[in-house]
C-alpha atoms as a PDB file:
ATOM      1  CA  UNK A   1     158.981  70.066  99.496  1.00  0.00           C
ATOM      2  CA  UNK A   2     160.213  71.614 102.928  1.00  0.00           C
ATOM      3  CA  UNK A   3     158.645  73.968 104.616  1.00  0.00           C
ATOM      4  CA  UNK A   4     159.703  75.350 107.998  1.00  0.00           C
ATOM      5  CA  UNK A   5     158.162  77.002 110.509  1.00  0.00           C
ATOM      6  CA  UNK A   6     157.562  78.323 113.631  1.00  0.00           C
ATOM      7  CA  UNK A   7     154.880  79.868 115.395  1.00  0.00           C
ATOM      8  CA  UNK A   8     153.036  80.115 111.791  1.00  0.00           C
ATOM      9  CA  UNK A   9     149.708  79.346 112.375  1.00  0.00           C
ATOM     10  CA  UNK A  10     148.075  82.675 110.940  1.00  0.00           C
ATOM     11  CA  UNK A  11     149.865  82.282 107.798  1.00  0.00           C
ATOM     12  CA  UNK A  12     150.941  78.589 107.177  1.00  0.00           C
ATOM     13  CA  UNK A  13     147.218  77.790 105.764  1.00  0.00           C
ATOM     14  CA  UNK A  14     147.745  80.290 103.205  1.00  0.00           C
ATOM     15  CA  UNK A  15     150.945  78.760 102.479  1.00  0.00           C
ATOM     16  CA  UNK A  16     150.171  75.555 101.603  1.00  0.00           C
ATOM     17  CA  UNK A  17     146.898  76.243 100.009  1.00  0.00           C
ATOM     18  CA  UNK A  18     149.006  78.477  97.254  1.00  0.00           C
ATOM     19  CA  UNK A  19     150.489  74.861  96.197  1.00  0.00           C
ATOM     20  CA  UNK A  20     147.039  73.390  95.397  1.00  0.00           C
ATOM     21  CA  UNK A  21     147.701  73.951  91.832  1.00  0.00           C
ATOM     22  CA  UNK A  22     150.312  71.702  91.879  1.00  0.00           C
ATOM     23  CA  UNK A  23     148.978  69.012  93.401  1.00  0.00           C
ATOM     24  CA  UNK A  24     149.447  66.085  91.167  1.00  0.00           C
ATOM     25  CA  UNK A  25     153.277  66.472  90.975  1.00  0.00           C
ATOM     26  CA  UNK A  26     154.323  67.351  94.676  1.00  0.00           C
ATOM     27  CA  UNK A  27     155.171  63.812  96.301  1.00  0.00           C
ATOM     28  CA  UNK A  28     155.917  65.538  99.914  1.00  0.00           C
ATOM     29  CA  UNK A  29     155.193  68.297 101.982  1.00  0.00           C
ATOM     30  CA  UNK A  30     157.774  68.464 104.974  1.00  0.00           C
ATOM     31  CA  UNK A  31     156.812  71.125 107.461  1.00  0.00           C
ATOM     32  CA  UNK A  32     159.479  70.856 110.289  1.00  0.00           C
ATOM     33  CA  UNK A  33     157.395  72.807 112.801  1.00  0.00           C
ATOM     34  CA  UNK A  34     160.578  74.491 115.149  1.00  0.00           C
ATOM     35  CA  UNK A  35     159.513  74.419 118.758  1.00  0.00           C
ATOM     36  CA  UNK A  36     155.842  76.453 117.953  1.00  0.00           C
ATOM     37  CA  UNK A  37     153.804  77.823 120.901  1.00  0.00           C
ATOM     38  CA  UNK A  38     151.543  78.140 118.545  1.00  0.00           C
ATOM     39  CA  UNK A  39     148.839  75.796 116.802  1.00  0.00           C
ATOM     40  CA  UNK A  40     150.890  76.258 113.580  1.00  0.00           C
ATOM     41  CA  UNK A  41     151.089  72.246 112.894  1.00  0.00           C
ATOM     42  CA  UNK A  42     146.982  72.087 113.463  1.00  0.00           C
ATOM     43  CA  UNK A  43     146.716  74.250 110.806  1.00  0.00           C
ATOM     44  CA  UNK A  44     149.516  73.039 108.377  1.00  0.00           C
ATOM     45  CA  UNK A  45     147.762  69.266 108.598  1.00  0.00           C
ATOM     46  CA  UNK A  46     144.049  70.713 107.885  1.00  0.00           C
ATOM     47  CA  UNK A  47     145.413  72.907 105.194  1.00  0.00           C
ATOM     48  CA  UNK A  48     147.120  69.476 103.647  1.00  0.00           C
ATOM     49  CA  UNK A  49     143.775  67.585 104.222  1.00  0.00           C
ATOM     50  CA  UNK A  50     141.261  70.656 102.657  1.00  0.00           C
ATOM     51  CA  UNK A  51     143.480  70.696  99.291  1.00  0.00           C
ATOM     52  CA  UNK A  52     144.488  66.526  99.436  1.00  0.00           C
ATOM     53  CA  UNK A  53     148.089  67.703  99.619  1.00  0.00           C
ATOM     54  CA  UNK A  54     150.666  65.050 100.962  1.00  0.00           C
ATOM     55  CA  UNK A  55     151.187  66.822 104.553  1.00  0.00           C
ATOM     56  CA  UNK A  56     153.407  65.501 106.972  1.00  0.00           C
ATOM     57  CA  UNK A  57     154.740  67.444 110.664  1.00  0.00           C
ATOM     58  CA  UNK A  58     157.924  66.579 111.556  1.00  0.00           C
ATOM     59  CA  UNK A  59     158.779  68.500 115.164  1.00  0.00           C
ATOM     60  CA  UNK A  60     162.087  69.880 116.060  1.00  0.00           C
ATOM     61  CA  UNK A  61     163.131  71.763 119.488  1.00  0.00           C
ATOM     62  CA  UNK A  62     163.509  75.729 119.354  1.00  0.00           C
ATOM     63  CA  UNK A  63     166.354  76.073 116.558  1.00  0.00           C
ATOM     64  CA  UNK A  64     166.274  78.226 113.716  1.00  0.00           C
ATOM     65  CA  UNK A  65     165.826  78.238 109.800  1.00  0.00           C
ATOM     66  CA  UNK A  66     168.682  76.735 108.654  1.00  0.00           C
ATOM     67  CA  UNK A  67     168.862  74.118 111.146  1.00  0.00           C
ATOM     68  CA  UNK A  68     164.419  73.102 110.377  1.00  0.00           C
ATOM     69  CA  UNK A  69     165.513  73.265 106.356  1.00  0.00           C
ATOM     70  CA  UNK A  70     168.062  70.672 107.028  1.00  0.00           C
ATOM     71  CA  UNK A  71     165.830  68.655 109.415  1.00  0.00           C
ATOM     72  CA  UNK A  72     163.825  68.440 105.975  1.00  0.00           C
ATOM     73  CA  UNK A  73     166.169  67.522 103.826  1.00  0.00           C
ATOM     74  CA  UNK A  74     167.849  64.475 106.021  1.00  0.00           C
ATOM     75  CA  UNK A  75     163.857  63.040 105.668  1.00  0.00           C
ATOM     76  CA  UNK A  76     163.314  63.966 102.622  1.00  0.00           C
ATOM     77  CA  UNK A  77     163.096  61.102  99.445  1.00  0.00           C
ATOM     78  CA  UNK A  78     161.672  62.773  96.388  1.00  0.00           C
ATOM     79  CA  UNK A  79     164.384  63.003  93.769  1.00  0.00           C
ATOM     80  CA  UNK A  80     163.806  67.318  93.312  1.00  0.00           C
ATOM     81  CA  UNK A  81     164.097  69.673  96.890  1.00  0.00           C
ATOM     82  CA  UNK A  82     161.456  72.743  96.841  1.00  0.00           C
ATOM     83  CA  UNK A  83     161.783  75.022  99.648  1.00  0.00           C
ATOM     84  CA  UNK A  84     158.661  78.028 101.290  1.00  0.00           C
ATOM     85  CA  UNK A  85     159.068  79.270 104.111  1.00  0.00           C
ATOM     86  CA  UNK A  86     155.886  79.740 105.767  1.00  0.00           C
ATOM     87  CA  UNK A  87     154.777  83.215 105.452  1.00  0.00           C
ATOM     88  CA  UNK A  88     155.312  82.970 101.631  1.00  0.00           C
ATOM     89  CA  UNK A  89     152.964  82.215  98.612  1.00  0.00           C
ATOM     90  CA  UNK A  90     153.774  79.787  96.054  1.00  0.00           C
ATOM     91  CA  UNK A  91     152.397  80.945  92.344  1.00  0.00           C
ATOM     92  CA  UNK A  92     150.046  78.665  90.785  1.00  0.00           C
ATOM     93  CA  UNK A  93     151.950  76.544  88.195  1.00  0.00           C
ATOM     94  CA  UNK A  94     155.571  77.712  89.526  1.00  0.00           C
ATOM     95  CA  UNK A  95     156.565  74.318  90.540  1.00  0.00           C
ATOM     96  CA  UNK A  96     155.098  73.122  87.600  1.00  0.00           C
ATOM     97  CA  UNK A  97     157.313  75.559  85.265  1.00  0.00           C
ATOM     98  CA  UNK A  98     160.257  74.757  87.150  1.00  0.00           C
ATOM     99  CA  UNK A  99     160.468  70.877  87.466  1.00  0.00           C
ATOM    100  CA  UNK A 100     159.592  70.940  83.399  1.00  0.00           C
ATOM    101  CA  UNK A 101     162.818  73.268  82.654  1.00  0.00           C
ATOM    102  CA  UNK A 102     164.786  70.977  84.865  1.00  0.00           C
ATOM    103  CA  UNK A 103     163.349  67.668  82.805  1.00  0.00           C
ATOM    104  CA  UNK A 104     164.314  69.873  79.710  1.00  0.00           C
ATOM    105  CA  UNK A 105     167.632  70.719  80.729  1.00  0.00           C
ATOM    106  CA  UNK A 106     168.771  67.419  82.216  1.00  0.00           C
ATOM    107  CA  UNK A 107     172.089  67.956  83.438  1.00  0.00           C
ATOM    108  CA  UNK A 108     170.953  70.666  85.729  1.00  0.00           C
ATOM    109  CA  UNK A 109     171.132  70.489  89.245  1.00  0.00           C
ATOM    110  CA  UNK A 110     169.374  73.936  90.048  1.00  0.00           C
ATOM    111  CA  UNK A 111     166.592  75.504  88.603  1.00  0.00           C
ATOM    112  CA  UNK A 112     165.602  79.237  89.741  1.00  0.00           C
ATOM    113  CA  UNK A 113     162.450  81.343  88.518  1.00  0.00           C
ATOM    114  CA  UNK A 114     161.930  85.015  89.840  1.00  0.00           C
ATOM    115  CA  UNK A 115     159.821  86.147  92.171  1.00  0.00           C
ATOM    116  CA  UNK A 116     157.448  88.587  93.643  1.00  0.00           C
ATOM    117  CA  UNK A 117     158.937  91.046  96.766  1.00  0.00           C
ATOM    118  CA  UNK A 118     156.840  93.344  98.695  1.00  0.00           C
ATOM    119  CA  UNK A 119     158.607  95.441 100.503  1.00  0.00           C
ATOM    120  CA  UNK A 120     157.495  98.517 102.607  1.00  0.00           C
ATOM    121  CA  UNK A 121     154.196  98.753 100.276  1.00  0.00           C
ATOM    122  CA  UNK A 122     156.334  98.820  96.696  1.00  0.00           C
ATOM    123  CA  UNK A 123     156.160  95.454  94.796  1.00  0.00           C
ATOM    124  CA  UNK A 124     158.725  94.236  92.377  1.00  0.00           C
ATOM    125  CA  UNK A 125     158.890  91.498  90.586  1.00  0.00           C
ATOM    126  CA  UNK A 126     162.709  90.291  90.181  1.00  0.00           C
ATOM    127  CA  UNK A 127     164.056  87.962  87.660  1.00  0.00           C
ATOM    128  CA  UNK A 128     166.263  85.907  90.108  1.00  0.00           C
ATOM    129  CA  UNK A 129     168.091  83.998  87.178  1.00  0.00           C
ATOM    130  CA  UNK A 130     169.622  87.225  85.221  1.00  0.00           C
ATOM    131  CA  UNK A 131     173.028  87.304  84.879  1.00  0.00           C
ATOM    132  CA  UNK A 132     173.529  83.300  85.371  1.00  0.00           C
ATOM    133  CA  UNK A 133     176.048  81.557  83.467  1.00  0.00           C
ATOM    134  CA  UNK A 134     177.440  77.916  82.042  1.00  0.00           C
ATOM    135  CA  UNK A 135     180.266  77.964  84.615  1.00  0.00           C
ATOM    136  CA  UNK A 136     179.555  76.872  87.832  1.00  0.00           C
ATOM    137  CA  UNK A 137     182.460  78.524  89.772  1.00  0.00           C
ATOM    138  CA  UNK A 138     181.528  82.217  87.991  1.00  0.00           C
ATOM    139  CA  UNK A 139     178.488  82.250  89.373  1.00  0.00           C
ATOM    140  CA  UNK A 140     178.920  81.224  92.901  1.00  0.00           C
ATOM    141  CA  UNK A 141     181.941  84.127  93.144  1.00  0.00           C
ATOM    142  CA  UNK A 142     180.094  87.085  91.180  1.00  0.00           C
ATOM    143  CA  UNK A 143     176.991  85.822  93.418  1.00  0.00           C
ATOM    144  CA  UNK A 144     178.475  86.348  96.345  1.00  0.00           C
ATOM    145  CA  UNK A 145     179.896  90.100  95.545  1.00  0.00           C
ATOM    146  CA  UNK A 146     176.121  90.695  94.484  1.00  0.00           C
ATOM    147  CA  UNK A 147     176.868  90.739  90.545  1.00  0.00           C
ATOM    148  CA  UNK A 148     173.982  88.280  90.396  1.00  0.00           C
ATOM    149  CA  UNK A 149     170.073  88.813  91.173  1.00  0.00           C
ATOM    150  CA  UNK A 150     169.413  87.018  94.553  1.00  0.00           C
ATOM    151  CA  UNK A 151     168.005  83.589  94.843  1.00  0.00           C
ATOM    152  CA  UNK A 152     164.933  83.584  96.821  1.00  0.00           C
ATOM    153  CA  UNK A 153     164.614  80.417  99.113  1.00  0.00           C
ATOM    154  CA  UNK A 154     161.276  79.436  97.447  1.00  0.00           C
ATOM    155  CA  UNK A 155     162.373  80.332  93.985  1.00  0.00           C
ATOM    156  CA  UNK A 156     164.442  77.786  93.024  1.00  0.00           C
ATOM    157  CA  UNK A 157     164.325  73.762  92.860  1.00  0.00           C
ATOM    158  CA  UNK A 158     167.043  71.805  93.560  1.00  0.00           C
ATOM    159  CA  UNK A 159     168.197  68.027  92.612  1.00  0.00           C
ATOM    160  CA  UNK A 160     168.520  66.883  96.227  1.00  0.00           C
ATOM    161  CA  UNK A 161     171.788  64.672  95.505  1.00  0.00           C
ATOM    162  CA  UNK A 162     173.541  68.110  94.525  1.00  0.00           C
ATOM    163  CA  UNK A 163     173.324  68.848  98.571  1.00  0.00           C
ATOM    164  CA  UNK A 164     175.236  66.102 100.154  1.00  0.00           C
ATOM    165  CA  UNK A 165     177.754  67.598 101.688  1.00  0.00           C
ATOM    166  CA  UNK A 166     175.676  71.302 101.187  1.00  0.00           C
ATOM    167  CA  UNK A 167     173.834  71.816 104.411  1.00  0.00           C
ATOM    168  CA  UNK A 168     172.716  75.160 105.567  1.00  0.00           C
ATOM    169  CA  UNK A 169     174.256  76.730 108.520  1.00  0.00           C
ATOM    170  CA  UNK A 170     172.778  75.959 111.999  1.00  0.00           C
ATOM    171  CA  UNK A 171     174.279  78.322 113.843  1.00  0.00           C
ATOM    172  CA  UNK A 172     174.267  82.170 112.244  1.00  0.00           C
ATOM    173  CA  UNK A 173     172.010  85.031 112.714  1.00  0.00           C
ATOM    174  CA  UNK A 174     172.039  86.292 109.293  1.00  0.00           C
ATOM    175  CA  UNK A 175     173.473  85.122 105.512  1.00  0.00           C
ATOM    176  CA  UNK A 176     172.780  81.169 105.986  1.00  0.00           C
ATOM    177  CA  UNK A 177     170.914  81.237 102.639  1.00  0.00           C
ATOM    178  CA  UNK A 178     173.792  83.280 101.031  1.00  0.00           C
ATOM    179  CA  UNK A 179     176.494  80.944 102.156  1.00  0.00           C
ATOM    180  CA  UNK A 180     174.267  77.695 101.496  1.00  0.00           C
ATOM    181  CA  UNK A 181     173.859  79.316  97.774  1.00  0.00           C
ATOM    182  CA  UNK A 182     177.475  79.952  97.409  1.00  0.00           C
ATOM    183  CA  UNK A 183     178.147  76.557  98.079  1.00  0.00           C
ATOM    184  CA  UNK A 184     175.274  74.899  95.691  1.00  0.00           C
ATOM    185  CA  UNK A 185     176.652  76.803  92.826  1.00  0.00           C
ATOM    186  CA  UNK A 186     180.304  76.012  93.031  1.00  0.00           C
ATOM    187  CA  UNK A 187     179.131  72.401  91.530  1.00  0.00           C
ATOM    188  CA  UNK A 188     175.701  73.036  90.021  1.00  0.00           C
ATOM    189  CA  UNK A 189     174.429  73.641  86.784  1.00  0.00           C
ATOM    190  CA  UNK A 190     171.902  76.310  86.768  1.00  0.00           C
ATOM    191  CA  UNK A 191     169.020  76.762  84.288  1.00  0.00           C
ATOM    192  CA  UNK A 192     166.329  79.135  84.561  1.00  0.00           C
ATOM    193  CA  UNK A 193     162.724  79.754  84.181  1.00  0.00           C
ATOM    194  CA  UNK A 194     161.382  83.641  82.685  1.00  0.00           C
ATOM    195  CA  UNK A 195     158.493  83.992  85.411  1.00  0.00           C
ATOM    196  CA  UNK A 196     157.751  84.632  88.902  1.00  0.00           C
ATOM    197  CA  UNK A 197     156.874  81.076  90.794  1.00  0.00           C
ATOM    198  CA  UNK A 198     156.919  82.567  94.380  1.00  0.00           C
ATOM    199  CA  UNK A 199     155.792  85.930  96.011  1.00  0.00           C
ATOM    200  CA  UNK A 200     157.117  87.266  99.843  1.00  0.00           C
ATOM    201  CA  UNK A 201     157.029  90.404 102.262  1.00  0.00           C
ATOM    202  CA  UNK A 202     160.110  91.823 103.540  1.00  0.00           C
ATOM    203  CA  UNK A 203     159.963  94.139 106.756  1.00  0.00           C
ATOM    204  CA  UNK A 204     162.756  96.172 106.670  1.00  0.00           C
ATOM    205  CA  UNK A 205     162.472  97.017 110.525  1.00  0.00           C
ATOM    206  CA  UNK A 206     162.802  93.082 111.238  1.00  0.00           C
ATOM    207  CA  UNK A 207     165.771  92.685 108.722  1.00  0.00           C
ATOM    208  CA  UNK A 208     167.625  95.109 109.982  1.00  0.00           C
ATOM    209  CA  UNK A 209     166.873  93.722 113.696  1.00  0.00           C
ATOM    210  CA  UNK A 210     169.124  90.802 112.853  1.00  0.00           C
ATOM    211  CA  UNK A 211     172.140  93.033 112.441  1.00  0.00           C
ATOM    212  CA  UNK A 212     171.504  95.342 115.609  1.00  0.00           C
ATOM    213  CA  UNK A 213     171.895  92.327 118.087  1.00  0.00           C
ATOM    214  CA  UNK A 214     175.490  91.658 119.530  1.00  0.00           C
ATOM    215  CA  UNK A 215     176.424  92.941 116.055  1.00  0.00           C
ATOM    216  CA  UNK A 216     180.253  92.448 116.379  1.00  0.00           C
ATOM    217  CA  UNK A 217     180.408  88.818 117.886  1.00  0.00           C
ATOM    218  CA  UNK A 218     177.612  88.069 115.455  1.00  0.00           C
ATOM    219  CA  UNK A 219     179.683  89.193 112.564  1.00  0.00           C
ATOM    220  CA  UNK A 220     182.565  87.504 113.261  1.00  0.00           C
ATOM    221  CA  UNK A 221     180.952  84.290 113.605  1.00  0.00           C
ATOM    222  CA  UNK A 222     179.247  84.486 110.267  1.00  0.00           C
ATOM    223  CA  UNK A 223     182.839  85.928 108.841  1.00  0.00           C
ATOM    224  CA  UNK A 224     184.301  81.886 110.159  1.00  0.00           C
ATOM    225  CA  UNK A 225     181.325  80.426 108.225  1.00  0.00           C
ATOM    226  CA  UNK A 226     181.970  82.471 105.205  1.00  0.00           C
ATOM    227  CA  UNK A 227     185.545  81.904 105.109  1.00  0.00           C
ATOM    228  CA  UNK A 228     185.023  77.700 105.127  1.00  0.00           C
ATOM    229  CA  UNK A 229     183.907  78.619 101.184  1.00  0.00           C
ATOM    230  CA  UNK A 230     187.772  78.908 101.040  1.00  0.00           C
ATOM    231  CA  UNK A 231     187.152  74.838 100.798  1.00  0.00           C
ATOM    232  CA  UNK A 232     184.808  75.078  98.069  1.00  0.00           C
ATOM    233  CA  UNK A 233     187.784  76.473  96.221  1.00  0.00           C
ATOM    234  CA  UNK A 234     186.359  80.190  96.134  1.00  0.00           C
ATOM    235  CA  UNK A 235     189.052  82.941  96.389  1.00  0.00           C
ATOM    236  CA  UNK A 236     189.929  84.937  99.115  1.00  0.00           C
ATOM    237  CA  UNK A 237     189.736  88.129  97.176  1.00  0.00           C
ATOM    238  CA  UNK A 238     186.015  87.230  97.023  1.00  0.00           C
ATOM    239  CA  UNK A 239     185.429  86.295 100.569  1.00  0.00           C
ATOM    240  CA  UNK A 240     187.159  89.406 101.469  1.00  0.00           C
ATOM    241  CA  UNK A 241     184.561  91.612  99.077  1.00  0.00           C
ATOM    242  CA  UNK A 242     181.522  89.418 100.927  1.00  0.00           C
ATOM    243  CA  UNK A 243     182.856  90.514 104.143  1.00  0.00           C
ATOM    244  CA  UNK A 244     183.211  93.800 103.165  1.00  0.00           C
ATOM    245  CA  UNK A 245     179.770  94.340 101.314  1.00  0.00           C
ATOM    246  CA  UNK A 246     178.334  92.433 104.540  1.00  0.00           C
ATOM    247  CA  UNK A 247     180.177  94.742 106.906  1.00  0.00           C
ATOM    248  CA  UNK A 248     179.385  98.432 105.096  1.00  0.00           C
ATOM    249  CA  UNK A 249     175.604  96.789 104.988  1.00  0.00           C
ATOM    250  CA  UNK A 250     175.423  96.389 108.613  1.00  0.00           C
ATOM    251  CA  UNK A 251     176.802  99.807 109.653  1.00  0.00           C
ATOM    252  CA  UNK A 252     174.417 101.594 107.227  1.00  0.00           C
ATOM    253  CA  UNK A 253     171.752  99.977 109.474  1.00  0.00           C
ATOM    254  CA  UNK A 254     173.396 101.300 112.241  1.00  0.00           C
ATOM    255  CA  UNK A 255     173.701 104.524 111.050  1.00  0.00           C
ATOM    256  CA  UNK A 256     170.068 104.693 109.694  1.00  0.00           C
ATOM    257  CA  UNK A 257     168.950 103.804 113.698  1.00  0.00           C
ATOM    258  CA  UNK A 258     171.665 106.407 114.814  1.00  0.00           C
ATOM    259  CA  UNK A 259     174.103 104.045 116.455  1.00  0.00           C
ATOM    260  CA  UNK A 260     177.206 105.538 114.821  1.00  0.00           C
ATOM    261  CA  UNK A 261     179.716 104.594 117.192  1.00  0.00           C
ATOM    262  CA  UNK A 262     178.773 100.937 116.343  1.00  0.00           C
ATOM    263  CA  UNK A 263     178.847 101.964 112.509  1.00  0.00           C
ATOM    264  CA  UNK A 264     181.800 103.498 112.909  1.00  0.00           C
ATOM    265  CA  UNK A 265     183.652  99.830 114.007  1.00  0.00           C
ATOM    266  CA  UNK A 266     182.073  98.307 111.157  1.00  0.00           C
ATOM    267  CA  UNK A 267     183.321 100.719 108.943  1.00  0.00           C
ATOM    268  CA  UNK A 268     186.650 100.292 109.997  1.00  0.00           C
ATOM    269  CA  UNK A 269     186.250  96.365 109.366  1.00  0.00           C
ATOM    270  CA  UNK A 270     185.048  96.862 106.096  1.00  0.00           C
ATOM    271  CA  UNK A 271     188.059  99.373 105.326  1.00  0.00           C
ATOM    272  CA  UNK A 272     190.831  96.709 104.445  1.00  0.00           C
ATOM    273  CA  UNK A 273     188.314  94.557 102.041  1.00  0.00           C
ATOM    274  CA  UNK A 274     189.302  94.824  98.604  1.00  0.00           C
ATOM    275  CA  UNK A 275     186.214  96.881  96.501  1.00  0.00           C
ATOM    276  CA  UNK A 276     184.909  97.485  93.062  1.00  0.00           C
ATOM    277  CA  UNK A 277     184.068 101.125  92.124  1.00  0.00           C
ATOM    278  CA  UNK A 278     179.942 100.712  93.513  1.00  0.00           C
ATOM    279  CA  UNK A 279     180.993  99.440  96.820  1.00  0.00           C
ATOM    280  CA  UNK A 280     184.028 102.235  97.235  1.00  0.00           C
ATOM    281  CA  UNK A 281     181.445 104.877  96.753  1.00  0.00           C
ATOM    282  CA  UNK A 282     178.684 103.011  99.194  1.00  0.00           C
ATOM    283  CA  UNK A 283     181.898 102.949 101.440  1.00  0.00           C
ATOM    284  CA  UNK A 284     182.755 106.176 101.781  1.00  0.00           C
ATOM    285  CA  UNK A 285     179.361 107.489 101.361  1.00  0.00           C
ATOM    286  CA  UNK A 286     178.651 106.047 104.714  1.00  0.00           C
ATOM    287  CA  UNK A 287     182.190 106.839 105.875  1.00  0.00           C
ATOM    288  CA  UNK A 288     182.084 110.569 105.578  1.00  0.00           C
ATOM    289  CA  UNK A 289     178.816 111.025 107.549  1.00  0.00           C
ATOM    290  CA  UNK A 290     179.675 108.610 110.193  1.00  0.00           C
ATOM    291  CA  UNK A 291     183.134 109.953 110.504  1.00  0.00           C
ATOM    292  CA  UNK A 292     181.952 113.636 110.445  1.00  0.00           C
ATOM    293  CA  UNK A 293     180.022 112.712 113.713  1.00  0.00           C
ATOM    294  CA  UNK A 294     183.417 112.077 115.582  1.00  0.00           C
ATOM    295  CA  UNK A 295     185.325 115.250 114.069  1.00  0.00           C
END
């Protein structure tokens, strides 16, 4: 299990203490603690001792997400990869559930279970594995043009030699889970669990803070990482949706904060992307009020 974190010390406790219920089957507990100020690795190893759960800190400069989950994963040795990030709650017997549908299964390489989202007060529980089917390369391309429920970083397991050469992106902003997704499914088998086995909060305002810094440079370095899929053998017709989707979703932020010069640009971006009919009428939904600004 990885966990990473950084300056997490007022929630990390909770964190691993949700994962006492599966104490007799979790072989590691990796937190990567990412340059903390904090006393977030303190906490994580008395939270490990106060449950007798197999705790160990590994400490990494100032990175990011992506670049802690795959400090984790080059040190980690059980056979099965479980990933919470550290302001998340694990649900008792989750882990449980999943590694006995992977046993089942057998030539899976990815199990996912739903999961509980908070967002803005409203909580709904989503069934992350709907729409899933036998064939590896369908999934990873409807996935990615959002024709399959989301996979939630701590709902899913994964058989760790599925992610050789499957790392997650070191150096983007926004959509390293997306693209490390894409990438796992290409080649995995995916079987699924019918519960929740994780629960998280979502703040919109800090979501939508990711796409409001140097938004165009940003984008275009995400757009390089999401066109390397091209190696993975997915189409360009779908990379070109992704870009589009991801481009219309970052001017609506812009919009919604009343930057609509900058939505405007994205808008324009997201013009030449080939669409289905729900992401024409998001299009010009957004078009016609951003546009109507400039007339």
């Amino acid at each position: 299990m990885i966990i990473p974190a950084h300056d997490a010390a007022g929630t990390i406790a909770a964190t691993i203490a949700s994962l006492a219920s599966e104490v007799d089957i979790i072989a590691e507990i990796l937190v990567v603690d990412d340059g903390s100020s904090d006393d977030t690795a303190d906490f994580a190893e008395k939270a490990g001792r106060d449950h007798g759960l197999p705790v160990t800190i590994t400490r990494i400069g100032r990175l990011n997400a992506g670049a802690a989950r795959n400090a984790g994963m080059a040190l980690a040795a059980a056979p099965w990869l479980y990933f919470l990030d550290a302001d998340d709650l694990h649900l008792e017997g989750g882990l449980r559930c999943l590694l006995r549908q992977a046993l089942q299964a057998g030539n899976t390489d990815l199990v996912l279970g739903g999961y509980i989202r908070k967002l803005e007060g409203t909580v709904r529980t989503i069934d992350a594995a709907d729409g899933y089917g036998i064939s590896c390369m369908d999934n990873a391309e409807n996935y990615l043009i959002d024709r399959r429920e989301t996979i939630n970083i701590g709902s899913a397991l994964i058989r760790a030699s599925a992610v050789a050469d499957k790392t997650f992106a070191e150096t983007l902003p926004y959509e390293e889970d997306t693209l490390f997704w894409a990438r796992l499914l290409t080649k995995s088998p995916v079987a699924k669990v019918g519960r929740a086995v994780m629960a998280y909060n979502i703040s919109r305002d800090r979501s939508d803070e990711r796409l409001m810094v140097s938004p165009v440079s940003r984008f275009f370095a995400w757009r390089r990482a999401l066109r390397e899929l091209a190696k993975f053998d997915i189409r360009e017709t779908i990379l070109r949706r992704r870009e589009g989707l991801v481009a219309i979703k970052i001017a609506r932020v812009h919009c919604r904060r009343g930057d609509f010069r900058m939505a405007r640009k994205f808008l324009l971006l997201a013009w030449p992307a080939p669409k289905d009919l729900r992401t024409r009428w998001r299009y010009w939904r957004y078009r016609i009020k951003v546009f109507w600004k400039f007339a």
